[in-house]
PDB file of N, CA and C in Angstrom:
ATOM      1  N   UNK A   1       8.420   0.460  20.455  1.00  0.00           N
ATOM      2  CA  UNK A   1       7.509  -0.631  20.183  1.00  0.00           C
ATOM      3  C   UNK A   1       6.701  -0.374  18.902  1.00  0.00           C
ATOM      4  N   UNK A   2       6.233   1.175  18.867  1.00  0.00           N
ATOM      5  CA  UNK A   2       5.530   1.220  17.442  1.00  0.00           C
ATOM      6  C   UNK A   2       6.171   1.006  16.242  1.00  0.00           C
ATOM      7  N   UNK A   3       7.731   1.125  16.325  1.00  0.00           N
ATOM      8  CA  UNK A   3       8.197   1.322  15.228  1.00  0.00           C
ATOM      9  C   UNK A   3       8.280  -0.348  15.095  1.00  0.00           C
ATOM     10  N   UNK A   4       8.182  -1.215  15.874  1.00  0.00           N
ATOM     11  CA  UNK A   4       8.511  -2.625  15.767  1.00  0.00           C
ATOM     12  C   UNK A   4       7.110  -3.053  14.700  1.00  0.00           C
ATOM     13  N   UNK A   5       6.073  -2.646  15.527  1.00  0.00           N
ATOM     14  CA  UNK A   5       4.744  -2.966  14.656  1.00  0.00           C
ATOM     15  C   UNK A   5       4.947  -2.538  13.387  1.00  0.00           C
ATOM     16  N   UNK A   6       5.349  -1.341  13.203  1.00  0.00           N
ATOM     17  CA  UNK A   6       4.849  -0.731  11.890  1.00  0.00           C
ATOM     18  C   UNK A   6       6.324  -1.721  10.718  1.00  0.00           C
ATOM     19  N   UNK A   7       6.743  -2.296  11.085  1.00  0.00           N
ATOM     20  CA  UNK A   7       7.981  -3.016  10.554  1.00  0.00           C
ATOM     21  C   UNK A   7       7.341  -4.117   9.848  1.00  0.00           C
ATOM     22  N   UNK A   8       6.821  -5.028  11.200  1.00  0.00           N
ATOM     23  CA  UNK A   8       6.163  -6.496  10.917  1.00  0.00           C
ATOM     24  C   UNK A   8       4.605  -6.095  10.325  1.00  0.00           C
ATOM     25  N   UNK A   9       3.888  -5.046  10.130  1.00  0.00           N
ATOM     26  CA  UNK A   9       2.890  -4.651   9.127  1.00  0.00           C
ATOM     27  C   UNK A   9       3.577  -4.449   8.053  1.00  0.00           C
ATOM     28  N   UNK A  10       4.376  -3.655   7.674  1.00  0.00           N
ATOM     29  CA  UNK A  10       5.179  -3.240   6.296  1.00  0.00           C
ATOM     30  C   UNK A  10       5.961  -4.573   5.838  1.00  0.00           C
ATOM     31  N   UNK A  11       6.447  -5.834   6.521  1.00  0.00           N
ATOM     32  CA  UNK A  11       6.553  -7.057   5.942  1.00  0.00           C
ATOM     33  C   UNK A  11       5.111  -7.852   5.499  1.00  0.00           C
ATOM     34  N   UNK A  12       4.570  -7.736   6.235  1.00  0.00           N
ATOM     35  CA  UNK A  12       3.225  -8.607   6.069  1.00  0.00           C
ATOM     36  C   UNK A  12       2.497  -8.235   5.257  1.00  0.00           C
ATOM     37  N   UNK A  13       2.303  -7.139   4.626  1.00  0.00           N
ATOM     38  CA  UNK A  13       1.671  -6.296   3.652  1.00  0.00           C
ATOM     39  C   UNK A  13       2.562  -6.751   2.302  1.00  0.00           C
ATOM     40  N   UNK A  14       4.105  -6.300   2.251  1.00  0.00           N
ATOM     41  CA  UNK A  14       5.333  -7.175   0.892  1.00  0.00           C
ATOM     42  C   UNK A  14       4.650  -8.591   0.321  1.00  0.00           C
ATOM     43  N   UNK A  15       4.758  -9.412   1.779  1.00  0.00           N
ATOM     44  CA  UNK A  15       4.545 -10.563   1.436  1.00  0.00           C
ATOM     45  C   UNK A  15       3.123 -11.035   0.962  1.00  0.00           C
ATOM     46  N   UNK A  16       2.132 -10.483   1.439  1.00  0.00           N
ATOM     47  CA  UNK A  16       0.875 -10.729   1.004  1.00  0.00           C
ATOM     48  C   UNK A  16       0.598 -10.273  -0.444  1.00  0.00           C
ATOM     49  N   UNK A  17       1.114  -9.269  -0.962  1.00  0.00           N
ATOM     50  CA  UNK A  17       1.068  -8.230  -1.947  1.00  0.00           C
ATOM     51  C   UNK A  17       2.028  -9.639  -2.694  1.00  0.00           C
ATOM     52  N   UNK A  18       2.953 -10.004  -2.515  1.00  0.00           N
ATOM     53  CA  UNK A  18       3.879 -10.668  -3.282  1.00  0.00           C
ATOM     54  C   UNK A  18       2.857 -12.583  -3.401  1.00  0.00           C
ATOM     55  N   UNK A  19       2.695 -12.907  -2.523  1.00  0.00           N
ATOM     56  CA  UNK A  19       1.558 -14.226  -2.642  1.00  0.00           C
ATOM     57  C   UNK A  19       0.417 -13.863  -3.699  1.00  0.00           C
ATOM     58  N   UNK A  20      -0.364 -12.833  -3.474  1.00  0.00           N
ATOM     59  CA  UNK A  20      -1.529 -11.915  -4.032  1.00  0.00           C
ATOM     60  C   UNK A  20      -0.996 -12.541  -6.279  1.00  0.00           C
ATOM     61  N   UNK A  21       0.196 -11.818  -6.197  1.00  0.00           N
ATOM     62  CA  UNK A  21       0.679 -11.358  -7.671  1.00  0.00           C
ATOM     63  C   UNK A  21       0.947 -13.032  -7.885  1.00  0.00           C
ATOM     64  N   UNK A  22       1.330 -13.600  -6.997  1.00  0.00           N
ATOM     65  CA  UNK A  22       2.092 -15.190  -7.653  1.00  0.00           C
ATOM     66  C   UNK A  22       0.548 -16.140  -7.911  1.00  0.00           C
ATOM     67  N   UNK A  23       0.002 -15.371  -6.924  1.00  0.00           N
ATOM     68  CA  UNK A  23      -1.479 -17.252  -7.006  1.00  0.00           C
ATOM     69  C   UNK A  23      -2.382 -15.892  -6.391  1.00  0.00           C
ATOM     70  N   UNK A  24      -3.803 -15.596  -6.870  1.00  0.00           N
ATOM     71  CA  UNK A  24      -4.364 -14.742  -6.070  1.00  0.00           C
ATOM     72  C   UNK A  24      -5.549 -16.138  -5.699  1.00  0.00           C
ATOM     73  N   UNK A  25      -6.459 -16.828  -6.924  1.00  0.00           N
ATOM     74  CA  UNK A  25      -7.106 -17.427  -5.965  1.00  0.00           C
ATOM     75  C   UNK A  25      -6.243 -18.537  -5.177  1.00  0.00           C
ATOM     76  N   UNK A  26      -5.269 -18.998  -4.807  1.00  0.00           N
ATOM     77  CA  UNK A  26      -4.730 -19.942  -3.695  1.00  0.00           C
ATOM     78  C   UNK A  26      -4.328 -19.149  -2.700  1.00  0.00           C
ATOM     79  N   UNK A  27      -4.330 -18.051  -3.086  1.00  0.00           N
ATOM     80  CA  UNK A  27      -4.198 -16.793  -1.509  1.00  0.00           C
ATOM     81  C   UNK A  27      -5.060 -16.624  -0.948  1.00  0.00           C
ATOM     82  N   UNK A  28      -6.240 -16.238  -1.740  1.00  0.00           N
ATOM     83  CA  UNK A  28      -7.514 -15.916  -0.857  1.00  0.00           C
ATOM     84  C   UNK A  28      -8.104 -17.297  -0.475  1.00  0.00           C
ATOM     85  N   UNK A  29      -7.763 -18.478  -1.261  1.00  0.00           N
ATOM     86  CA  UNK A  29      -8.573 -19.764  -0.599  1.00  0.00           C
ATOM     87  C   UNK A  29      -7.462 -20.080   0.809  1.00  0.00           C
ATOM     88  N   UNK A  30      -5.920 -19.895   0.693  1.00  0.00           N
ATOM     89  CA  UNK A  30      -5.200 -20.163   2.023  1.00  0.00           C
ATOM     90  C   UNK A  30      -5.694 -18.992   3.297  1.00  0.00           C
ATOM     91  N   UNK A  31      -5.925 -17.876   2.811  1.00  0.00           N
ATOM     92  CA  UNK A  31      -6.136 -17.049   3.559  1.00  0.00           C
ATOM     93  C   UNK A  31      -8.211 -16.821   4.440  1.00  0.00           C
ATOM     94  N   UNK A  32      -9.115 -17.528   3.521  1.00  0.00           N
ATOM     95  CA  UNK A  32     -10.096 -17.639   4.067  1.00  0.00           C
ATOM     96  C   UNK A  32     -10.203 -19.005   5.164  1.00  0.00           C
ATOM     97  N   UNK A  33      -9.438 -20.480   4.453  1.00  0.00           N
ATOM     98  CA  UNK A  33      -9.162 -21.227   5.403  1.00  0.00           C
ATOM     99  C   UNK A  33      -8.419 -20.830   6.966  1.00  0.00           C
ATOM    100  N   UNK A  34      -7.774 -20.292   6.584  1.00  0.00           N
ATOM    101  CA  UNK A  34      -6.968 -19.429   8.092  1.00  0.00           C
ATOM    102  C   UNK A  34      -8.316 -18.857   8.955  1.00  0.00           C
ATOM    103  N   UNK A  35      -8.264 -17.867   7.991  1.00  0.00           N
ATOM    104  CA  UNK A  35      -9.875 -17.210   9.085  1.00  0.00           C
ATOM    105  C   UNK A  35     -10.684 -18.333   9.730  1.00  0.00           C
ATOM    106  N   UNK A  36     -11.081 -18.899   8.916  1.00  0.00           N
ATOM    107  CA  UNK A  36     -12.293 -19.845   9.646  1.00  0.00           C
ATOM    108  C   UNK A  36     -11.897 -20.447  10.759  1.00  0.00           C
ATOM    109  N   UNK A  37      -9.994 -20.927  10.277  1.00  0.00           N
ATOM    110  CA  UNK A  37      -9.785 -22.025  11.353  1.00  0.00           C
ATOM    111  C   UNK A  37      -9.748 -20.846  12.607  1.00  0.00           C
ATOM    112  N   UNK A  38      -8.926 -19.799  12.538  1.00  0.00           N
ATOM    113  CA  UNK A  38      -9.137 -19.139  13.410  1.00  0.00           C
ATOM    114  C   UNK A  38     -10.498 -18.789  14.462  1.00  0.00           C
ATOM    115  N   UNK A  39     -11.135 -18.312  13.760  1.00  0.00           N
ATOM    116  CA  UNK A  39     -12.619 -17.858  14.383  1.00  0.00           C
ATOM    117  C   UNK A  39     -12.604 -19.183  15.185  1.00  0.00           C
ATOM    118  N   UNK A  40     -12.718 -20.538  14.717  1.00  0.00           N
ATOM    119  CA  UNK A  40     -13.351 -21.926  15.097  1.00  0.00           C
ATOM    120  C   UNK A  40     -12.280 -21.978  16.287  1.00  0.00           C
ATOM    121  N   UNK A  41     -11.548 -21.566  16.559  1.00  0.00           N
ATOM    122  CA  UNK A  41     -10.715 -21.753  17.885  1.00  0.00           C
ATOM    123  C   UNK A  41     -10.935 -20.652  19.069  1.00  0.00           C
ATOM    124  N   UNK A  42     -10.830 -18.959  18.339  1.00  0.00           N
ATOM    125  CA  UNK A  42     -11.259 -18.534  18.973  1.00  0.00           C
ATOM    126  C   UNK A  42     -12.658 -18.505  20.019  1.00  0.00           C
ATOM    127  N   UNK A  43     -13.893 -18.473  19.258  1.00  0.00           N
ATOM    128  CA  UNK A  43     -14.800 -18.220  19.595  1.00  0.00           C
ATOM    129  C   UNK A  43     -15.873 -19.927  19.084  1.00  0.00           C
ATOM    130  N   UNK A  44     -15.491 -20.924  19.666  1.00  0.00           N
ATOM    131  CA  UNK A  44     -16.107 -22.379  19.502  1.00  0.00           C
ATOM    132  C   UNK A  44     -17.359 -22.769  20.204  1.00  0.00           C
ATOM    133  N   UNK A  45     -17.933 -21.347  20.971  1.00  0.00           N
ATOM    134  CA  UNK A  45     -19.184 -21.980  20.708  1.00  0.00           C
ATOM    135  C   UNK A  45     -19.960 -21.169  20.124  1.00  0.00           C
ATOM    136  N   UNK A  46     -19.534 -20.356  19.304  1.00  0.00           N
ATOM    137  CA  UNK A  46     -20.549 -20.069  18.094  1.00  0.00           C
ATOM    138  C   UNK A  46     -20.500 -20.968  17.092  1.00  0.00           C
ATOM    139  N   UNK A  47     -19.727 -21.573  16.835  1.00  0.00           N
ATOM    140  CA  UNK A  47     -19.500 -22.873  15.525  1.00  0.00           C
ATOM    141  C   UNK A  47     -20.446 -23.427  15.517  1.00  0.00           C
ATOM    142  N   UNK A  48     -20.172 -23.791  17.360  1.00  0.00           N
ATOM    143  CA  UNK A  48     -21.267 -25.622  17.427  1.00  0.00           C
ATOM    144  C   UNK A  48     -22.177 -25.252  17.431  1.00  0.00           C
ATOM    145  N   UNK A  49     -23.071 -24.628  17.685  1.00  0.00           N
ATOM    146  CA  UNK A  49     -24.468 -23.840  17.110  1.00  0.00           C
ATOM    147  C   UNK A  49     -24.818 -24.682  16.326  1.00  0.00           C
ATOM    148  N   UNK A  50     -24.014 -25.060  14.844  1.00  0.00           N
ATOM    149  CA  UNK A  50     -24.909 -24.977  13.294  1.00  0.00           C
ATOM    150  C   UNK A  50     -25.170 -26.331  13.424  1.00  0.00           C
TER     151      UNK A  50
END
């Protein structure tokens, strides 16, 4: 199983590294949108708070 993880980290790391070099700010703006949407699903009632 570890060696499965350490596979799909060592892709995900290529590909990010490879997005990073092609567009860095449309990476970090696709990649902060992700977060947020994330958090906002995970954990939704800290959102509605604001």
């Amino acid at each position: 199983m570890q060696r499965r993880l350490a596979a799909i980290l060592a892709a995900d790391v290529v590909g990010y590294s490879r997005l990073m070099g092609a567009d860095e700010i449309g990476t970090l703006n696709s990649l902060n949108h992700t977060a947020a949407n994330w958090s906002t699903a995970a954990f939704p009632s800290t959102t509605a708070a604001s």
